[in-house]
N, C-alpha and C. Protein backbone atom coordinates (compact mmCIF):
# COMPACT_ATOMS: atom_id res chain seq x y z
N UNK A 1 102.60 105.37 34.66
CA UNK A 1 102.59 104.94 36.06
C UNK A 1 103.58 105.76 36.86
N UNK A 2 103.04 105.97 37.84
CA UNK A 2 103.88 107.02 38.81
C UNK A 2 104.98 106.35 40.17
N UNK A 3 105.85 106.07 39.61
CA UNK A 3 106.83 105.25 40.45
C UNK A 3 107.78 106.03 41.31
N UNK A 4 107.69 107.18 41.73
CA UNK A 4 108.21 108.04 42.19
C UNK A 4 108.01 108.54 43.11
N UNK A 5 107.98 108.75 44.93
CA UNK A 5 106.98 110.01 45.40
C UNK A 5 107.56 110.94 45.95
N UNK A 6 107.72 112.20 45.85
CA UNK A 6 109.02 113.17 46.24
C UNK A 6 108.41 113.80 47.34
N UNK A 7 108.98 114.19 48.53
CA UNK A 7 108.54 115.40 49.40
C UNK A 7 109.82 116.25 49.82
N UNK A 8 109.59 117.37 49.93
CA UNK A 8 110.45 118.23 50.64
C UNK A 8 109.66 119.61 51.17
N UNK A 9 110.66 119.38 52.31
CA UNK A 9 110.13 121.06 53.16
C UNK A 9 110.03 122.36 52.32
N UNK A 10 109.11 123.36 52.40
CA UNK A 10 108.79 124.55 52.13
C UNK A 10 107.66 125.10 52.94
N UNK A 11 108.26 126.13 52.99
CA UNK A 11 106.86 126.68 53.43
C UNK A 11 107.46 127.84 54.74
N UNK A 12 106.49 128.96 55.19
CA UNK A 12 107.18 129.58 56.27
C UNK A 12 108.58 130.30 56.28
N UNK A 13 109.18 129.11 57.22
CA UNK A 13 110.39 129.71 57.81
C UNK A 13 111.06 129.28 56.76
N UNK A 14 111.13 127.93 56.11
CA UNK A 14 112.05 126.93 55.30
C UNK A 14 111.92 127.73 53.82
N UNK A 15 111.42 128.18 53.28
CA UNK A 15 111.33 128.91 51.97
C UNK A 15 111.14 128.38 50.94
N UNK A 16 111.99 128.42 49.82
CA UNK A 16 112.03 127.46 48.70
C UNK A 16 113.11 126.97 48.60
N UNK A 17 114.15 126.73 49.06
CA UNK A 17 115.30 125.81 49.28
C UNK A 17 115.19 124.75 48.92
N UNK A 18 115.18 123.69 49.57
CA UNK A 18 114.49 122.15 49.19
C UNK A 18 113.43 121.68 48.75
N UNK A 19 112.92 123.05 48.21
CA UNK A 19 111.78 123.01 47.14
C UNK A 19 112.45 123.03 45.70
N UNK A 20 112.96 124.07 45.75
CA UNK A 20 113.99 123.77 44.24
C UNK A 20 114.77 122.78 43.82
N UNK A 21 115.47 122.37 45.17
CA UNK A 21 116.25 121.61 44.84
C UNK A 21 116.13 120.20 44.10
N UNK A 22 114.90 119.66 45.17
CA UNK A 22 114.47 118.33 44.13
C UNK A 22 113.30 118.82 43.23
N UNK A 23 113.08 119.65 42.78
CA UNK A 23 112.28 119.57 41.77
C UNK A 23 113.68 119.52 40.65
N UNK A 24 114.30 120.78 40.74
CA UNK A 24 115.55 120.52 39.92
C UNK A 24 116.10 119.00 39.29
N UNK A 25 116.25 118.67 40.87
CA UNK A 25 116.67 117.23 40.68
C UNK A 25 115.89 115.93 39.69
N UNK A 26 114.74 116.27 40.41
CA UNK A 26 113.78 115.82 39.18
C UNK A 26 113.37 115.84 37.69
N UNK A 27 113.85 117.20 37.36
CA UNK A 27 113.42 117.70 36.69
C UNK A 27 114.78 117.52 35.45
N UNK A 28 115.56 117.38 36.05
CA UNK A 28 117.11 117.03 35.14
C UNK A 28 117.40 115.90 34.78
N UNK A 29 116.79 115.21 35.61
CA UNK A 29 116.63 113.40 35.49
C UNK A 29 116.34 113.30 34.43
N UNK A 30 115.07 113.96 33.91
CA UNK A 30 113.43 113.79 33.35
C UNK A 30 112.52 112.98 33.69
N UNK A 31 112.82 112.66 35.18
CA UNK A 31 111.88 111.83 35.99
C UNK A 31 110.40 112.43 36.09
N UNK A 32 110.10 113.49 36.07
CA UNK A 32 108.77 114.48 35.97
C UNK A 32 107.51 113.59 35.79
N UNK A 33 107.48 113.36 35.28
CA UNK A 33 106.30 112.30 34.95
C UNK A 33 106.03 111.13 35.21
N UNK A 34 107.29 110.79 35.98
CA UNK A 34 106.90 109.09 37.04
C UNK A 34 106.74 109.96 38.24
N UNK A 35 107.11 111.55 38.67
CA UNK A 35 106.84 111.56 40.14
C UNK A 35 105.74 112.04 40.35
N UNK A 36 105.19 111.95 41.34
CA UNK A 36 104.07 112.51 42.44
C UNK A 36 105.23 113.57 43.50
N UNK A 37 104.76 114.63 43.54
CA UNK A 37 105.08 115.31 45.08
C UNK A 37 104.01 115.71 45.42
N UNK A 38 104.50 115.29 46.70
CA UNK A 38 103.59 115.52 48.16
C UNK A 38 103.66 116.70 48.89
N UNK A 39 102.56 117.09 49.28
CA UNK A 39 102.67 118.39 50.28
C UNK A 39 101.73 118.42 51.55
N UNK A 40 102.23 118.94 52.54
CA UNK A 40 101.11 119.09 53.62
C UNK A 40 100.74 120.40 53.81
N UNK A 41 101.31 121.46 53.14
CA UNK A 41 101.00 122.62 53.48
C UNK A 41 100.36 123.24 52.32
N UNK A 42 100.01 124.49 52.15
CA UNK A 42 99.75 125.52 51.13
C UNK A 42 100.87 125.82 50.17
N UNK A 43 101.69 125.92 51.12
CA UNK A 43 102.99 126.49 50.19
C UNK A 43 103.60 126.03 49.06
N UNK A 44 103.70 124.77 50.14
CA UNK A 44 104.27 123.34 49.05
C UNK A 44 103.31 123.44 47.57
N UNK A 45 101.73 123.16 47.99
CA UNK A 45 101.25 122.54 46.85
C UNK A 45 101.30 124.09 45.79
N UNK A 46 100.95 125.14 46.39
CA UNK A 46 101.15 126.04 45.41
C UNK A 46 102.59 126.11 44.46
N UNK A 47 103.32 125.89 45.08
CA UNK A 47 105.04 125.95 44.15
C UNK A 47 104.76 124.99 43.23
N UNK A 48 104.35 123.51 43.72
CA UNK A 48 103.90 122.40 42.74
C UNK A 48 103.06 123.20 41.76
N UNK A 49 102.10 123.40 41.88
CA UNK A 49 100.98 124.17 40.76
C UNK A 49 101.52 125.02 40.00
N UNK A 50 102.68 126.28 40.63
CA UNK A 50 103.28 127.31 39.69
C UNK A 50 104.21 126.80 38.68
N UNK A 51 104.99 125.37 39.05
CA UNK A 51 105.32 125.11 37.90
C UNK A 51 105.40 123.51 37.63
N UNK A 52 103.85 123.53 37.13
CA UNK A 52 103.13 122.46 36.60
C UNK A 52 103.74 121.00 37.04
N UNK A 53 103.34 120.41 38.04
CA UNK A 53 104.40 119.42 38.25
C UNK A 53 103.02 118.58 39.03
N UNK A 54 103.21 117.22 39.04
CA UNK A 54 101.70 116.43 39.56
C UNK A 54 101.98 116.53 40.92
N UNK A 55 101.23 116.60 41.89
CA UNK A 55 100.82 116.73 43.31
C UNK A 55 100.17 115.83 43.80
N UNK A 56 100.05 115.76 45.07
CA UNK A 56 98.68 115.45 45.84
C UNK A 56 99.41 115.53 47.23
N UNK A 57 98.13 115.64 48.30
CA UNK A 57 98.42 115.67 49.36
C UNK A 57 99.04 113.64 49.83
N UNK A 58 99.99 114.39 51.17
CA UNK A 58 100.22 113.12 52.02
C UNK A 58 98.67 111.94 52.21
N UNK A 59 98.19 112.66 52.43
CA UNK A 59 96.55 112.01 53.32
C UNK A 59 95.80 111.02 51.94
N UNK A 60 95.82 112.04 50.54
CA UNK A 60 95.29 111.31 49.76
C UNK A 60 96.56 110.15 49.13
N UNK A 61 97.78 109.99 49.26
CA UNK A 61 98.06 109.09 48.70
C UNK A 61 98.13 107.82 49.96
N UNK A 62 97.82 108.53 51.07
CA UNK A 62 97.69 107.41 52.27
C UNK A 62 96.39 106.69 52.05
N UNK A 63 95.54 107.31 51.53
CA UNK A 63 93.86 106.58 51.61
C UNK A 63 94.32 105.77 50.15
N UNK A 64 94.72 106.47 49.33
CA UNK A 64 94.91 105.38 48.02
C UNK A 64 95.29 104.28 48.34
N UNK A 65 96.69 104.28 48.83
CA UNK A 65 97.52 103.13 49.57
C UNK A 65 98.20 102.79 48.25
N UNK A 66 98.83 104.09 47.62
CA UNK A 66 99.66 103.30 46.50
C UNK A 66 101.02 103.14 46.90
N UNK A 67 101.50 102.37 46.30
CA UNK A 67 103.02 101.84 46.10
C UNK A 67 103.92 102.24 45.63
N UNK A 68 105.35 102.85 45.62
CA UNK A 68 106.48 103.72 45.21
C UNK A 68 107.56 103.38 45.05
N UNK A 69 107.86 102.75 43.49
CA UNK A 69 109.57 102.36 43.80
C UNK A 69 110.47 102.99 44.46
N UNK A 70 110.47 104.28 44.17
CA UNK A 70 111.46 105.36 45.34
C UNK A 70 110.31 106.49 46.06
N UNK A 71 111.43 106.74 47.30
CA UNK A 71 110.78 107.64 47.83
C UNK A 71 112.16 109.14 47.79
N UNK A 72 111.62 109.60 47.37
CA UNK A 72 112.82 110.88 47.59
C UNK A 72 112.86 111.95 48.72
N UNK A 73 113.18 111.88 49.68
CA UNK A 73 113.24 112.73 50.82
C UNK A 73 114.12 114.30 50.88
N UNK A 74 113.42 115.44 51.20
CA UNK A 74 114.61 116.34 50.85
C UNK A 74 114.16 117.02 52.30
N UNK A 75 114.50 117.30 53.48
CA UNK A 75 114.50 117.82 54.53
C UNK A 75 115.58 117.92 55.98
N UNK A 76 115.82 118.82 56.04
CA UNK A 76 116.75 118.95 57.10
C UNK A 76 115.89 118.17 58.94
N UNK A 77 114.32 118.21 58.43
CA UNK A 77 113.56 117.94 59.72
C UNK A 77 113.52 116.61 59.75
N UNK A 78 113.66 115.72 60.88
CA UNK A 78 113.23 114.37 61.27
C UNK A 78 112.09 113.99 60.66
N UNK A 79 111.62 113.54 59.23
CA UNK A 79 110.39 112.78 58.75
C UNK A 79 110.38 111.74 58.96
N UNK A 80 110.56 110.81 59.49
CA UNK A 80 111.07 109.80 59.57
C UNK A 80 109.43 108.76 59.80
N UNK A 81 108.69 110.44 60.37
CA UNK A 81 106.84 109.40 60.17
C UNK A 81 106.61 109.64 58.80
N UNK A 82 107.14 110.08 57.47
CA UNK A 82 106.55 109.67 56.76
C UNK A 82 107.16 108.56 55.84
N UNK A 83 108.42 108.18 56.20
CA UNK A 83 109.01 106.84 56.09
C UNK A 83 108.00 105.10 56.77
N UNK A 84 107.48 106.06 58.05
CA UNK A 84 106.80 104.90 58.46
C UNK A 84 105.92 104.46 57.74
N UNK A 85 104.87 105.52 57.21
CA UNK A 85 103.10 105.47 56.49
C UNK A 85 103.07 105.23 55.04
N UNK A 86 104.01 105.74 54.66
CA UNK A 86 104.21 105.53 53.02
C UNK A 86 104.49 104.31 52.58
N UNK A 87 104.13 103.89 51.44
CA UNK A 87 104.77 102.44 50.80
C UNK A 87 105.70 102.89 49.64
N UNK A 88 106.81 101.95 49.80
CA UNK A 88 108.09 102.31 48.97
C UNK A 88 108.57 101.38 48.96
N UNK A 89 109.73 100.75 47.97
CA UNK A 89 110.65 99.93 47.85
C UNK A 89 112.12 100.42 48.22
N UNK A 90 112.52 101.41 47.92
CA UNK A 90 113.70 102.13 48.19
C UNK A 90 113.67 104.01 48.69
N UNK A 91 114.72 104.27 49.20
CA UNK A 91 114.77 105.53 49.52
C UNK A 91 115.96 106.62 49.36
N UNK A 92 115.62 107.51 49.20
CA UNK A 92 116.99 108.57 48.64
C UNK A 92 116.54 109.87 49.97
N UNK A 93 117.53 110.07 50.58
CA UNK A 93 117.54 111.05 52.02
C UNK A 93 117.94 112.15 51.49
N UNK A 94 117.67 113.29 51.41
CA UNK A 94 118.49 114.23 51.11
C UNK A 94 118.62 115.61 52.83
N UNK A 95 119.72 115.70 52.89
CA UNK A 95 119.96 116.61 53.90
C UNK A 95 119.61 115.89 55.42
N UNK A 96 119.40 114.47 55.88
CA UNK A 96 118.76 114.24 56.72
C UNK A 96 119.70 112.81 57.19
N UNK A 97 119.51 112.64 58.14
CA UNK A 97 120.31 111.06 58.88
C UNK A 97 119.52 110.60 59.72
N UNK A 98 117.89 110.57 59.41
CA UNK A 98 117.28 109.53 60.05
C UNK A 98 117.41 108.24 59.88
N UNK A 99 117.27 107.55 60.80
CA UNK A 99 117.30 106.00 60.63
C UNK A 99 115.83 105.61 60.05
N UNK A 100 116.25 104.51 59.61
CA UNK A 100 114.88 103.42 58.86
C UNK A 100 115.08 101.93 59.04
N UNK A 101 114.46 101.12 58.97
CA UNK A 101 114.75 99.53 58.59
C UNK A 101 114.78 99.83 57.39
N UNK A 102 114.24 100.85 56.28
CA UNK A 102 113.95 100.59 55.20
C UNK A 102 115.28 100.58 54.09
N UNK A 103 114.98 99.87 52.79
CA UNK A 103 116.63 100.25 52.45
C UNK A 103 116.77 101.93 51.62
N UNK A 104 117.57 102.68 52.68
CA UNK A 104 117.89 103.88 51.99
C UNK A 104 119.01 104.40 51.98
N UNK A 105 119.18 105.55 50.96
CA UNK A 105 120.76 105.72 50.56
C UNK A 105 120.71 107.45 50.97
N UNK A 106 121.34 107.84 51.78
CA UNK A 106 121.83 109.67 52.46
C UNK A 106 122.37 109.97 51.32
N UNK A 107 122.18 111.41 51.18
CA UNK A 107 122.97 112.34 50.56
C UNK A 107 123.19 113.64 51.79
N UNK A 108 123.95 113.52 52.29
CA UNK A 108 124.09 114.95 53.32
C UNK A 108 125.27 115.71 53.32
N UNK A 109 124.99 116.94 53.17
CA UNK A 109 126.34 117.79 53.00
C UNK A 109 126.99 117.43 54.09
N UNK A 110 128.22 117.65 54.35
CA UNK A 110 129.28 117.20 55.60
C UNK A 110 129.25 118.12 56.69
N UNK A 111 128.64 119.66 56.52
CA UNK A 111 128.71 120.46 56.85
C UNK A 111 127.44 120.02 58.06
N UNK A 112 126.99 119.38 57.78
CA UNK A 112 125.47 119.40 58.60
C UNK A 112 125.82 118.09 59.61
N UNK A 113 126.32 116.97 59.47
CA UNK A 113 126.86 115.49 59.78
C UNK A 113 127.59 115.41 60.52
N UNK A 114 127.55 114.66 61.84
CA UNK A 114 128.59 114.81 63.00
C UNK A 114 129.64 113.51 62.38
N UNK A 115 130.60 113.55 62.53
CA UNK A 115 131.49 112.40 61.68
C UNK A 115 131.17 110.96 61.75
N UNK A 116 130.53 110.79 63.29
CA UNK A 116 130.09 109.68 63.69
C UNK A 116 128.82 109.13 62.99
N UNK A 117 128.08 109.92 62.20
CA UNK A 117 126.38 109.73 61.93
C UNK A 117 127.14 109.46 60.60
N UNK A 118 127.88 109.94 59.60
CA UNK A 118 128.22 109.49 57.89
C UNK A 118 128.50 107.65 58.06
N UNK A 119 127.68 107.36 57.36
CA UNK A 119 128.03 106.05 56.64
C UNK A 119 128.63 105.71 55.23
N UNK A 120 129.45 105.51 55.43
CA UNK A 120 130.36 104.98 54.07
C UNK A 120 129.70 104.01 52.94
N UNK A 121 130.13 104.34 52.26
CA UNK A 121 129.16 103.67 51.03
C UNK A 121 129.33 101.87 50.74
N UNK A 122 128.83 101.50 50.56
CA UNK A 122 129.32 100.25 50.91
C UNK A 122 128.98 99.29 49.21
N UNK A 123 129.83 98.79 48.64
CA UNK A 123 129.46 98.42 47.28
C UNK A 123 129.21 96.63 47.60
């Protein structure tokens, strides 16, 4: 069962940056096989394909309407619509400080974060 759904930017201008990164991330876990990543472009799904990793587009896991204990976010861009459309229980931000109702946890370098936008971790 695939409890996982990862997306991150590639493609174009963005490269493979936050393409590596959470696959890495994934991939060190040994989460690989609970995730799904998502792609909307060419780029994306080809990197997925070059090194064997399960896929599908945004659109088809929207018509499925499946369900995702985590959602893993890796983008410097405002996604914040695909926070809206997706179903998830929890969320992991990477590089990004959009807001959600949903419950999610930032990871953002400091370098990128105006002091005012970091939220403190709260136990």
């Amino acid at each position: 069962m695939n409890k996982i759904l990862a997306f991150s930017d590639g493609g174009g201008q963005e490269g493979y940056g936050h393409l590596r990164r959470l696959t890495l991330l994934i991939g060190n876990l040994k989460l690989c096989k609970e995730t799904i990543f998502i792609y909307e472009n060419d780029f994306q799904k080809n990197f997925y394909i070059q090194n064997g990793l399960l896929h599908s587009s945004i659109k088809r896991v929207l018509k499925e309407r499946s369900r995702f204990d985590l959602m893993i976010l890796d983008s410097k861009k405002d996604r914040s619509d695909l926070l809206k459309i997706l179903t998830f229980n929890k969320a992991l931000i990477i590089d990004n400080n959009v807001m959600s109702t949903k419950d999610i946890f930032r990871v953002s370098p400091s370098f990128f974060s105006k002091a005012d936008e970091i939220n403190p971790f709260v136990f």
